[in-house]
N, C-alpha and C. Protein backbone atom coordinates (compact mmCIF):
# COMPACT_ATOMS: atom_id res chain seq x y z
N UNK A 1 12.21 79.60 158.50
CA UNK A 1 12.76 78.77 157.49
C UNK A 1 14.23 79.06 157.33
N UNK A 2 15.12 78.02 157.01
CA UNK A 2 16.28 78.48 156.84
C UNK A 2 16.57 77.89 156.07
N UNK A 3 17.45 79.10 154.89
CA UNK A 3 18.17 79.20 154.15
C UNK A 3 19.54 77.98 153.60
N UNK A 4 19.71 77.03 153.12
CA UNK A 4 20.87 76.73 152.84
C UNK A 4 22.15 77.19 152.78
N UNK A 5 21.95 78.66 151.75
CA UNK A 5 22.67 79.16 150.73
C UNK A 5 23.28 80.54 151.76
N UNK A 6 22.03 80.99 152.80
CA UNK A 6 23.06 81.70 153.86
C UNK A 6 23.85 81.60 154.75
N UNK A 7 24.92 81.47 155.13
CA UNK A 7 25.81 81.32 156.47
C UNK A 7 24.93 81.80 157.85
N UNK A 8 25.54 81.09 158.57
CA UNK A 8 24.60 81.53 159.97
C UNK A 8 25.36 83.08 160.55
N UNK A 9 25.40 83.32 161.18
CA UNK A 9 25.50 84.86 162.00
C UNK A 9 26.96 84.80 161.83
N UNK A 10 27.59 84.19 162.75
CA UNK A 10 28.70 83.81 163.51
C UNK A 10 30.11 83.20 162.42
N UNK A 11 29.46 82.68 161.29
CA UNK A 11 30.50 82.30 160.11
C UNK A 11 30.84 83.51 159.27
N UNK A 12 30.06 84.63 159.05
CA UNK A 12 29.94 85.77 157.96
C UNK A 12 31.41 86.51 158.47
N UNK A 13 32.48 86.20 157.20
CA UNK A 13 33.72 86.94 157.43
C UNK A 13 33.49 88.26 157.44
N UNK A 14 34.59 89.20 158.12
CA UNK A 14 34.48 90.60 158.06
C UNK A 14 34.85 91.61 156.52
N UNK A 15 34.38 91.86 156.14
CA UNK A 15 35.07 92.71 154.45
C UNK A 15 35.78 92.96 154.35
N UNK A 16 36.68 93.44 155.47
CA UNK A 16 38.29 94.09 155.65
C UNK A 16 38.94 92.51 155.51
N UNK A 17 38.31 91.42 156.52
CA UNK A 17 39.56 90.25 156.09
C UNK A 17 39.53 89.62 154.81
N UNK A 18 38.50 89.66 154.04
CA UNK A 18 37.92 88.98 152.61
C UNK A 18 39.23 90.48 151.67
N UNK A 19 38.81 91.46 151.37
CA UNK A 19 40.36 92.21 151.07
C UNK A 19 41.52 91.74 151.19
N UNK A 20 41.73 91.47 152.55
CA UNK A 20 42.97 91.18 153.31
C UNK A 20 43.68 90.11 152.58
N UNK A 21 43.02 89.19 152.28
CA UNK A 21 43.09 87.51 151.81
C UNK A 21 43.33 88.14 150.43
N UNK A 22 42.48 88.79 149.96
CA UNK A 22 42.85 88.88 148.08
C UNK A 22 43.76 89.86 147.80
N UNK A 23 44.49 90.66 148.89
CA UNK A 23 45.45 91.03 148.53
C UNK A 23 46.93 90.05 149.07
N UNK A 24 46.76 89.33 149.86
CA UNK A 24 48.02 88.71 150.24
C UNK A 24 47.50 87.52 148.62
N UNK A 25 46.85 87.20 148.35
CA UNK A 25 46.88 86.42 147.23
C UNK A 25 47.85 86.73 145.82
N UNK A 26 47.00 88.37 145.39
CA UNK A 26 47.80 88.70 144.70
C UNK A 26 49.17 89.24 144.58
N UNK A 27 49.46 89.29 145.91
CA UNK A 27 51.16 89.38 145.99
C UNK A 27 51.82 88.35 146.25
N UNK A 28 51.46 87.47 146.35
CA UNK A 28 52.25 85.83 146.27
C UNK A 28 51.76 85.82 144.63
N UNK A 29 51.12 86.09 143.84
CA UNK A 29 50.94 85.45 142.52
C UNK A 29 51.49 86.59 141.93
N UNK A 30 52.34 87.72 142.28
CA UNK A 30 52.55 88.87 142.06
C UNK A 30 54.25 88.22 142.18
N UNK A 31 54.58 87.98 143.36
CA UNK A 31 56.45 87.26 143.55
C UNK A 31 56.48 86.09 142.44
N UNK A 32 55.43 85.43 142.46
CA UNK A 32 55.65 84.19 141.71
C UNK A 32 55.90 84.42 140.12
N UNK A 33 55.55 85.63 139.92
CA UNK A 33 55.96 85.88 138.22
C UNK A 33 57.35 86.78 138.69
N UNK A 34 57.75 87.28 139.90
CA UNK A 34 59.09 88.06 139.61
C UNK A 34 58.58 89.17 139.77
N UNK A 35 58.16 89.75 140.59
CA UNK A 35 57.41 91.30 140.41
C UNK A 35 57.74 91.46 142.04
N UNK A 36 57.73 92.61 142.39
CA UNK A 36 57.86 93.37 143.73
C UNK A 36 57.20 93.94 144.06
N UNK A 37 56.02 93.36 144.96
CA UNK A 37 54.87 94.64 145.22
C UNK A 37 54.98 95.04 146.08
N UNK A 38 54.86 96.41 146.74
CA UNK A 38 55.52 97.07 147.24
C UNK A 38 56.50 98.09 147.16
N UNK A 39 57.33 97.55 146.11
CA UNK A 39 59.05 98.28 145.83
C UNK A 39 58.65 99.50 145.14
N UNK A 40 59.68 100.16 145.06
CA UNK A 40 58.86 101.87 144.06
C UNK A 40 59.31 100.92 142.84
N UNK A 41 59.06 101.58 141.76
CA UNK A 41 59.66 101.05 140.20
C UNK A 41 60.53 101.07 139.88
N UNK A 42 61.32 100.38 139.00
CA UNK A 42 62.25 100.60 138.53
C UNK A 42 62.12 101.36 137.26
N UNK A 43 63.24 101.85 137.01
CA UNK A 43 63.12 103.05 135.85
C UNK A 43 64.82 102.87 135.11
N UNK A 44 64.63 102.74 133.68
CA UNK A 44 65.70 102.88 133.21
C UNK A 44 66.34 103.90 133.45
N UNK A 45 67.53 103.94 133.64
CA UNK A 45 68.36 105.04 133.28
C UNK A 45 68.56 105.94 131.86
N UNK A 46 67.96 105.26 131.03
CA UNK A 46 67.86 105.73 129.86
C UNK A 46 67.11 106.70 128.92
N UNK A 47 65.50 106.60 130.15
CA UNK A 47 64.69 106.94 130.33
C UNK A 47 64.80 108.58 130.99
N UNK A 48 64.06 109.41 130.22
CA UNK A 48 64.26 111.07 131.03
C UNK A 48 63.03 110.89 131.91
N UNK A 49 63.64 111.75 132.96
CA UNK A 49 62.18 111.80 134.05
C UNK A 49 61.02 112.77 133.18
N UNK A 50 59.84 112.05 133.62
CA UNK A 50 58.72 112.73 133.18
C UNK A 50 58.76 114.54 133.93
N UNK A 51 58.13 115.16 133.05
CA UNK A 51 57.92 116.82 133.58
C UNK A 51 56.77 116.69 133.24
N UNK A 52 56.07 118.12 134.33
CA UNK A 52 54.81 118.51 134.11
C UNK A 52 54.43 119.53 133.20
N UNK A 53 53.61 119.59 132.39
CA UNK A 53 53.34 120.51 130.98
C UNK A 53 53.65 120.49 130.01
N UNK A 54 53.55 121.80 129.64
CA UNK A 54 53.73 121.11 127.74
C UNK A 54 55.37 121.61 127.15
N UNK A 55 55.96 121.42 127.78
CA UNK A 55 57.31 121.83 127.44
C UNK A 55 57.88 120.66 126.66
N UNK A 56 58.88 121.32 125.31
CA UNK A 56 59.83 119.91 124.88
C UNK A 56 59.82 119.07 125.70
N UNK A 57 60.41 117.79 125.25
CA UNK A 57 61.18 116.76 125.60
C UNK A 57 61.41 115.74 124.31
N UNK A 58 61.50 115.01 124.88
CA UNK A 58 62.69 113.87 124.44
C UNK A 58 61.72 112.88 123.50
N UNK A 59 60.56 113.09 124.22
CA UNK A 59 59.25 112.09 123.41
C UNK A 59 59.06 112.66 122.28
N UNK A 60 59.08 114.06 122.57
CA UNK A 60 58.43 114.66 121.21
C UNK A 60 58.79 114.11 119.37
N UNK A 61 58.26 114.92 118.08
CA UNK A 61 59.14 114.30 117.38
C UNK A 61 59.72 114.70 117.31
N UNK A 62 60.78 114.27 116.35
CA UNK A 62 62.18 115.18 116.23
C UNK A 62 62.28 114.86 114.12
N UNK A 63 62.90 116.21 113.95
CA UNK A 63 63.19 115.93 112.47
C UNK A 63 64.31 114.79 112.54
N UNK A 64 63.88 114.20 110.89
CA UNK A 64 64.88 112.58 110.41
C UNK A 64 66.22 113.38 110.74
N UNK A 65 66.39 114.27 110.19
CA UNK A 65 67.84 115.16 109.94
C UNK A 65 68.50 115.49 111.22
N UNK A 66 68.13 115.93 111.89
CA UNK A 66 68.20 115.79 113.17
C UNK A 66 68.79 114.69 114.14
N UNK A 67 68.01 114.11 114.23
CA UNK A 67 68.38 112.32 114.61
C UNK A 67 69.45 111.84 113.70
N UNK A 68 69.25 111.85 112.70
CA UNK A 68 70.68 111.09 111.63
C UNK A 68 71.97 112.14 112.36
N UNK A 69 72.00 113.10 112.31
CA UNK A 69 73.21 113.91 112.46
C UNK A 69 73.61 114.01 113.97
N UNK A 70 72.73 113.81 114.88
CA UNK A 70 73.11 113.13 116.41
C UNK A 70 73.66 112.09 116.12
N UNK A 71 73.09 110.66 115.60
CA UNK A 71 73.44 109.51 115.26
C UNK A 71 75.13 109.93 114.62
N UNK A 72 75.37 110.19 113.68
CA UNK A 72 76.75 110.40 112.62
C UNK A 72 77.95 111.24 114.23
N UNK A 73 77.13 112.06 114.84
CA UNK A 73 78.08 112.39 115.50
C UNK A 73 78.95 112.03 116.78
N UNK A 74 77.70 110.79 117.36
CA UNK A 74 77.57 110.04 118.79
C UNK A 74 78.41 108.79 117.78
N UNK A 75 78.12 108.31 116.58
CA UNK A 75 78.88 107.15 116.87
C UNK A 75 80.22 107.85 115.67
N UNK A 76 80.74 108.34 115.48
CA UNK A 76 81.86 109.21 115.00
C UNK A 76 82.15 108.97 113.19
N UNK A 77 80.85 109.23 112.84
CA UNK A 77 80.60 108.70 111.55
C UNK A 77 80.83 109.78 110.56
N UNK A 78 80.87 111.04 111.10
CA UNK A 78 80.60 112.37 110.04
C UNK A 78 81.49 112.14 109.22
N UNK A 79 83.15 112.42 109.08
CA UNK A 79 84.34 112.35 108.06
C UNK A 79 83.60 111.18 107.11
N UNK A 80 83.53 109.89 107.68
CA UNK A 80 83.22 108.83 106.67
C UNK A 80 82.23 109.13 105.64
N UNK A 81 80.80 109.88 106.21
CA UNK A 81 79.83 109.90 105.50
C UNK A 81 80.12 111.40 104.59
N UNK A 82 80.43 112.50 104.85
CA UNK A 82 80.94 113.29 104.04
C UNK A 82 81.77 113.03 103.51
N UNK A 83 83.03 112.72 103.16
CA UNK A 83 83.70 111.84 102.16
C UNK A 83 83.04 110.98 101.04
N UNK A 84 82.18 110.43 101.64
CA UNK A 84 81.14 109.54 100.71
C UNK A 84 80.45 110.05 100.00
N UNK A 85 79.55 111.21 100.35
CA UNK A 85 78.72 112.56 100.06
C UNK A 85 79.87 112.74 98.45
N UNK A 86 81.36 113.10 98.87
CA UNK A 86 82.09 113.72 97.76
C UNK A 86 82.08 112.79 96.94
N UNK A 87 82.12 111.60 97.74
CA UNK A 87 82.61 110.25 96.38
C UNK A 87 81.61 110.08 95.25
N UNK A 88 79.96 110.34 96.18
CA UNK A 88 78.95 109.91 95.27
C UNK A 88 78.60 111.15 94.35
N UNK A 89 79.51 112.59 94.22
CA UNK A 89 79.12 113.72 93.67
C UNK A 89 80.98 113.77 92.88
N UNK A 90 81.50 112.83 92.68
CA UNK A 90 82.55 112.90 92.21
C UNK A 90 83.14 113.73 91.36
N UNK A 91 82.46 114.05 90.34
CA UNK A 91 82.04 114.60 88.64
C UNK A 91 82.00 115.65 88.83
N UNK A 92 80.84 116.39 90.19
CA UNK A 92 81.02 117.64 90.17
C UNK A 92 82.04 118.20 90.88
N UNK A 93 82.72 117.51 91.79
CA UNK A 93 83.66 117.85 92.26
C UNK A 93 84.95 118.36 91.93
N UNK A 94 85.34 117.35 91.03
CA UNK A 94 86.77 117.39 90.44
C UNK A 94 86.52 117.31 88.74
N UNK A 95 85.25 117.74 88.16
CA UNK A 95 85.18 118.12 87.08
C UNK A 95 85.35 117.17 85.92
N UNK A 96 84.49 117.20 85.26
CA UNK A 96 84.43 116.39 83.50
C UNK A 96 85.43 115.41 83.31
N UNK A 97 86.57 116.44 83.12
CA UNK A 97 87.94 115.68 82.62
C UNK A 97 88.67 114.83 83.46
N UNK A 98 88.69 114.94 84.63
CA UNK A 98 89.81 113.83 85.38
C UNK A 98 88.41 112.68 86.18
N UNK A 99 87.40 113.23 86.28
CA UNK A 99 86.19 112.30 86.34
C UNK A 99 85.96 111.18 85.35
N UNK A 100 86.07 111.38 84.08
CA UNK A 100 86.34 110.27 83.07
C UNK A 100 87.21 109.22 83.23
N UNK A 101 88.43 109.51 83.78
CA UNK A 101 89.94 109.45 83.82
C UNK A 101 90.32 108.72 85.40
N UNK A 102 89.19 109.29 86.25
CA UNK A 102 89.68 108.93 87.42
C UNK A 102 88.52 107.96 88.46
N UNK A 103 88.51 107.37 88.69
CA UNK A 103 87.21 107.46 90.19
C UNK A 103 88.14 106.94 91.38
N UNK A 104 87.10 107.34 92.44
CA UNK A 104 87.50 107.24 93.68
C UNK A 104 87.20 105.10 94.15
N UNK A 105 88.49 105.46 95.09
CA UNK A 105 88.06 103.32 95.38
C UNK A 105 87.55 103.68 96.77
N UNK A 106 88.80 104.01 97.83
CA UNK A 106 88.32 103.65 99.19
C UNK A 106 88.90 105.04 99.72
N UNK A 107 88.40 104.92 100.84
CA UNK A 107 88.91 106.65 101.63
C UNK A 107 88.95 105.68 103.24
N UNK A 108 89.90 105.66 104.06
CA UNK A 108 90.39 104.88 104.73
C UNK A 108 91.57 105.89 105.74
N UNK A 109 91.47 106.14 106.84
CA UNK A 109 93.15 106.68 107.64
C UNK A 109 93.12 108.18 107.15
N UNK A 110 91.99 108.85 106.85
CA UNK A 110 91.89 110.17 106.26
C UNK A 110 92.99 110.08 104.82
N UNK A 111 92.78 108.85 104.15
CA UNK A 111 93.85 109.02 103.03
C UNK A 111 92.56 107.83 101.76
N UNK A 112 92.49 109.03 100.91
CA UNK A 112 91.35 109.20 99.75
C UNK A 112 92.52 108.03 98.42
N UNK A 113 91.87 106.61 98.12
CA UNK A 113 92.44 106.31 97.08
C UNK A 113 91.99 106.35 95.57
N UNK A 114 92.45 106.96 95.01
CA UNK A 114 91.79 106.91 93.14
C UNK A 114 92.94 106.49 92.45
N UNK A 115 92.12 105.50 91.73
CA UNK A 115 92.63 104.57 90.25
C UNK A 115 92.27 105.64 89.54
N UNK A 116 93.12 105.58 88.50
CA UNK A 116 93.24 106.49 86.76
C UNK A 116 93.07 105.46 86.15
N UNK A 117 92.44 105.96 84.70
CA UNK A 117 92.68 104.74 83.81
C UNK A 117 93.77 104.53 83.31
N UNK A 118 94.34 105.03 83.10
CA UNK A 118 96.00 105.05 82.66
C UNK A 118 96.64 105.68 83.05
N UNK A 119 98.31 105.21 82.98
CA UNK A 119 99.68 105.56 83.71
C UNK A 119 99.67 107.23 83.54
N UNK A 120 99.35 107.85 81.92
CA UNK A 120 99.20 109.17 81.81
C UNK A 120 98.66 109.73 82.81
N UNK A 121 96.87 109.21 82.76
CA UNK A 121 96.27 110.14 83.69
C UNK A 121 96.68 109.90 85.14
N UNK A 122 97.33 108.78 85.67
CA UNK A 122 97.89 108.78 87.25
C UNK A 122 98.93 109.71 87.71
N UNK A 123 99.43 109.58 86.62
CA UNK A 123 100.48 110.96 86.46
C UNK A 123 99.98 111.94 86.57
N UNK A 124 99.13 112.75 85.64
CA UNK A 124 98.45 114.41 86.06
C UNK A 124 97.69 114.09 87.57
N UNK A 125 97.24 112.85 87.45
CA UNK A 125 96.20 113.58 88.84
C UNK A 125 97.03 113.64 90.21
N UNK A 126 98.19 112.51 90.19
CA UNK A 126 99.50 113.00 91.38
C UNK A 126 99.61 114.44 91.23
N UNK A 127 100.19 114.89 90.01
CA UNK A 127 100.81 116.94 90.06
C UNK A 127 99.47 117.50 90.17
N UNK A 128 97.87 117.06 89.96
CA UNK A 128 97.01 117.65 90.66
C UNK A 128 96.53 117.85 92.20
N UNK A 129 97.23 116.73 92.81
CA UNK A 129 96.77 116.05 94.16
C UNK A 129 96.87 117.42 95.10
N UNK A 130 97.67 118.57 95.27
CA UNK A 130 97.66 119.61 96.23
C UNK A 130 96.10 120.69 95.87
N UNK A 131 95.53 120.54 94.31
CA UNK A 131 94.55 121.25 93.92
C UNK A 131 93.34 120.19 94.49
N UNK A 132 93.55 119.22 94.10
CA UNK A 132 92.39 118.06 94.58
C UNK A 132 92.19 118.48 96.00
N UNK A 133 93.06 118.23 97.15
CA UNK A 133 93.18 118.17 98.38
C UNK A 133 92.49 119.57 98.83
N UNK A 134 92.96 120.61 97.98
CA UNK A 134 91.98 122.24 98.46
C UNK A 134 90.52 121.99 98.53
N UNK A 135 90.52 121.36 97.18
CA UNK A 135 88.65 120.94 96.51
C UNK A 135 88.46 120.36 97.70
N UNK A 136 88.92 119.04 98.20
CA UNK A 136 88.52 118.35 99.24
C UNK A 136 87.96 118.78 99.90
N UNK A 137 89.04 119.82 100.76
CA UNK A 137 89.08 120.84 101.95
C UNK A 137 87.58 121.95 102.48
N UNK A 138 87.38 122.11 100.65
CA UNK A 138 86.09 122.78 100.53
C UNK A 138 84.82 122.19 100.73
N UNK A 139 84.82 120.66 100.22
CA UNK A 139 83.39 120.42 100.21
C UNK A 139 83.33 119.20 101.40
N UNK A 140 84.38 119.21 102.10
CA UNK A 140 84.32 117.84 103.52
C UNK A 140 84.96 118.45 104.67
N UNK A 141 85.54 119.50 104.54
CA UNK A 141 85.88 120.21 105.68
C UNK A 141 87.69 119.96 105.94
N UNK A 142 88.58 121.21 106.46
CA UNK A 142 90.04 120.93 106.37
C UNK A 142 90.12 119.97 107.31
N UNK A 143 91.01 119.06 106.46
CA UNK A 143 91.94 118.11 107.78
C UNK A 143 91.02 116.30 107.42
N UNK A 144 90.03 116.55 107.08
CA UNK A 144 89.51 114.93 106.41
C UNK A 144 90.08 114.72 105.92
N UNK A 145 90.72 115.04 104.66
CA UNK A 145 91.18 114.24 104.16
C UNK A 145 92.69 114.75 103.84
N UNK A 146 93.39 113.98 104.17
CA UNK A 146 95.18 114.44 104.19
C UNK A 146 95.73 114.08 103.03
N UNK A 147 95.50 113.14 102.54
CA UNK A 147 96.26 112.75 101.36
C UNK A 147 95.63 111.93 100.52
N UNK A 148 96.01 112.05 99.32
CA UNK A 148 95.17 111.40 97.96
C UNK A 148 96.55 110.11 97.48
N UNK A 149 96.11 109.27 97.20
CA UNK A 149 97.09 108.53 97.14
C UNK A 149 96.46 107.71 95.62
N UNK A 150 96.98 108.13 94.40
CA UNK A 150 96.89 108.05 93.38
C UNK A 150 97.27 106.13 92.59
N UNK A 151 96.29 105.17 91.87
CA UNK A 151 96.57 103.84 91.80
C UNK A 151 96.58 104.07 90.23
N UNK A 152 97.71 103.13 89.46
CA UNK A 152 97.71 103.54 87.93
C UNK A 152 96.17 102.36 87.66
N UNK A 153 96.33 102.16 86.17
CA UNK A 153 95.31 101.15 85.78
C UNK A 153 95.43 99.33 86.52
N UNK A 154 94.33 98.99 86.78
CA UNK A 154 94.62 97.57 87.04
C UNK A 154 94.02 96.94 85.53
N UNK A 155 95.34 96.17 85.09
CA UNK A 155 94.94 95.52 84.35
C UNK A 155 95.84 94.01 84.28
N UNK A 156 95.38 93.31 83.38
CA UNK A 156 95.83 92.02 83.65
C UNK A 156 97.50 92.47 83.01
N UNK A 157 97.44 91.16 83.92
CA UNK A 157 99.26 90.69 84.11
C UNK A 157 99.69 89.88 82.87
N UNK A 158 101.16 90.11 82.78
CA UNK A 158 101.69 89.23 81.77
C UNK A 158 102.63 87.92 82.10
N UNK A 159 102.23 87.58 83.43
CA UNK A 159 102.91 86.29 84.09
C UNK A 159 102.48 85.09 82.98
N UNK A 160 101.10 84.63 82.76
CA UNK A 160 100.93 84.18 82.22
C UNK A 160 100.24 84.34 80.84
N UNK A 161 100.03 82.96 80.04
CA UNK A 161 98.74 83.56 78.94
C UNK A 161 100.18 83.82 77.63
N UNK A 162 99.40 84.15 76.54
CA UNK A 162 99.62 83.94 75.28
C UNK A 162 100.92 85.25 75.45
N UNK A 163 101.28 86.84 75.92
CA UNK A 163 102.50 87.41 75.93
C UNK A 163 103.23 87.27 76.91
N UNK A 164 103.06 86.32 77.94
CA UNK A 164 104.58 85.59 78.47
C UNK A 164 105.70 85.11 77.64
N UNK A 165 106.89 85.29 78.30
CA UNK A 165 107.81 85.00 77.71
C UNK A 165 108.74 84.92 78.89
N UNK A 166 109.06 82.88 78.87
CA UNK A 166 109.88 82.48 79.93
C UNK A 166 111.10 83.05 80.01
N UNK A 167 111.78 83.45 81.17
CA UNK A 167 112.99 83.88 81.27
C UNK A 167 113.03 85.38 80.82
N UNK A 168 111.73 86.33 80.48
CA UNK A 168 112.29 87.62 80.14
C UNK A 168 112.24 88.76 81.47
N UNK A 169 112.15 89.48 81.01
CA UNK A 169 112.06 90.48 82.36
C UNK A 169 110.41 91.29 82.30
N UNK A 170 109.92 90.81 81.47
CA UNK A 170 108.74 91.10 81.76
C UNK A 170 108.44 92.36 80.59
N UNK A 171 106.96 93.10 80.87
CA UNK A 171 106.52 94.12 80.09
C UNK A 171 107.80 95.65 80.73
N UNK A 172 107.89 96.22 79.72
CA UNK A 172 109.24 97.07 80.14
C UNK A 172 108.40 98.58 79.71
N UNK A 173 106.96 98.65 79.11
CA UNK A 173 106.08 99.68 78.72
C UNK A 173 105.39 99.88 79.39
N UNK A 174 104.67 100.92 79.55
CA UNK A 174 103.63 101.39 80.69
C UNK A 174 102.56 100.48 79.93
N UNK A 175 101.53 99.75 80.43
CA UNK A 175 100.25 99.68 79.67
C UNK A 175 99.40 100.32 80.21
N UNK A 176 98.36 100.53 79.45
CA UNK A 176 97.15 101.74 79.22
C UNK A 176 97.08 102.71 78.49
């Protein structure tokens, strides 16, 4: 009796060429997405070569503190962020009284700017500025910050508005 469903003798492919065929398949459907079979891998450069055992590396974790302070130092952030550190601890820094009197605006060119509230206090904190600059020195490290460059009060102008007065020379008093 014979079979339909079996091939005769003489048609039965060999197993090695039935392989053969499904691997040239999957490397044409392997090029066709962009892939290289064959090629060794590619490997970032970015990437550390794998080691054998249990030694550090690069995978492992790493403390936040750690990483942030690589980070601050690879992209050249430290001066900025310690400066900031002082700005946001202001009070304790430079103490009660010129803390009331003073805050910090921008720190820019290693040169620290503070508004006073008034012409008085812009005044003491200039003849303070060589004591300020030590303090500095102490809590951001020498050489951040070079110079303090002292702003009186901003307050409104008398160009216009109810104490203008056309043709005068203007406010001739400190205000604040």
């Amino acid at each position: 009796m014979d079979n339909p469903d079996v091939p005769p003798a003489e048609a039965v492919i060999p197993p090695a060429e039935v392989a053969r065929a499904a691997l040239n398949r999957a490397k044409a459907a392997a090029r066709a997405k962009g892939l290289r079979p064959g090629s060794p891998a590619r490997r970032s450069p970015l990437v550390e070569p794998r080691t054998s055992g249990s030694g550090p590396s690069a995978r492992d974790p790493q403390l936040v503190s750690d990483v942030v302070g690589r980070l601050l130092r690879d992209k050249g952030w430290r001066e900025e962020v310690s400066v900031g550190g002082v700005v946001g601890r202001w009070r304790e820094v430079v103490g009660d009284d010129v803390a009331d009197h003073c805050t910090p605006e921008t720190f820019e060119d290693k040169v620290l700017v503070v508004r006073a509230s008034s012409t008085a206090w812009a005044t003491q904190v200039r003849l303070l500025t060589p004591t300020l600059l030590r303090r500095l020195a102490e809590e951001v490290g020498e050489g951040v910050v070079e110079d303090v460059k002292v702003l009186g009060p901003a307050g409104p102008g008398f160009g216009r508005g109810p104490r203008s007065v056309r043709g005068g020379r203007g406010p001739r008093d400190t205000w604040g």
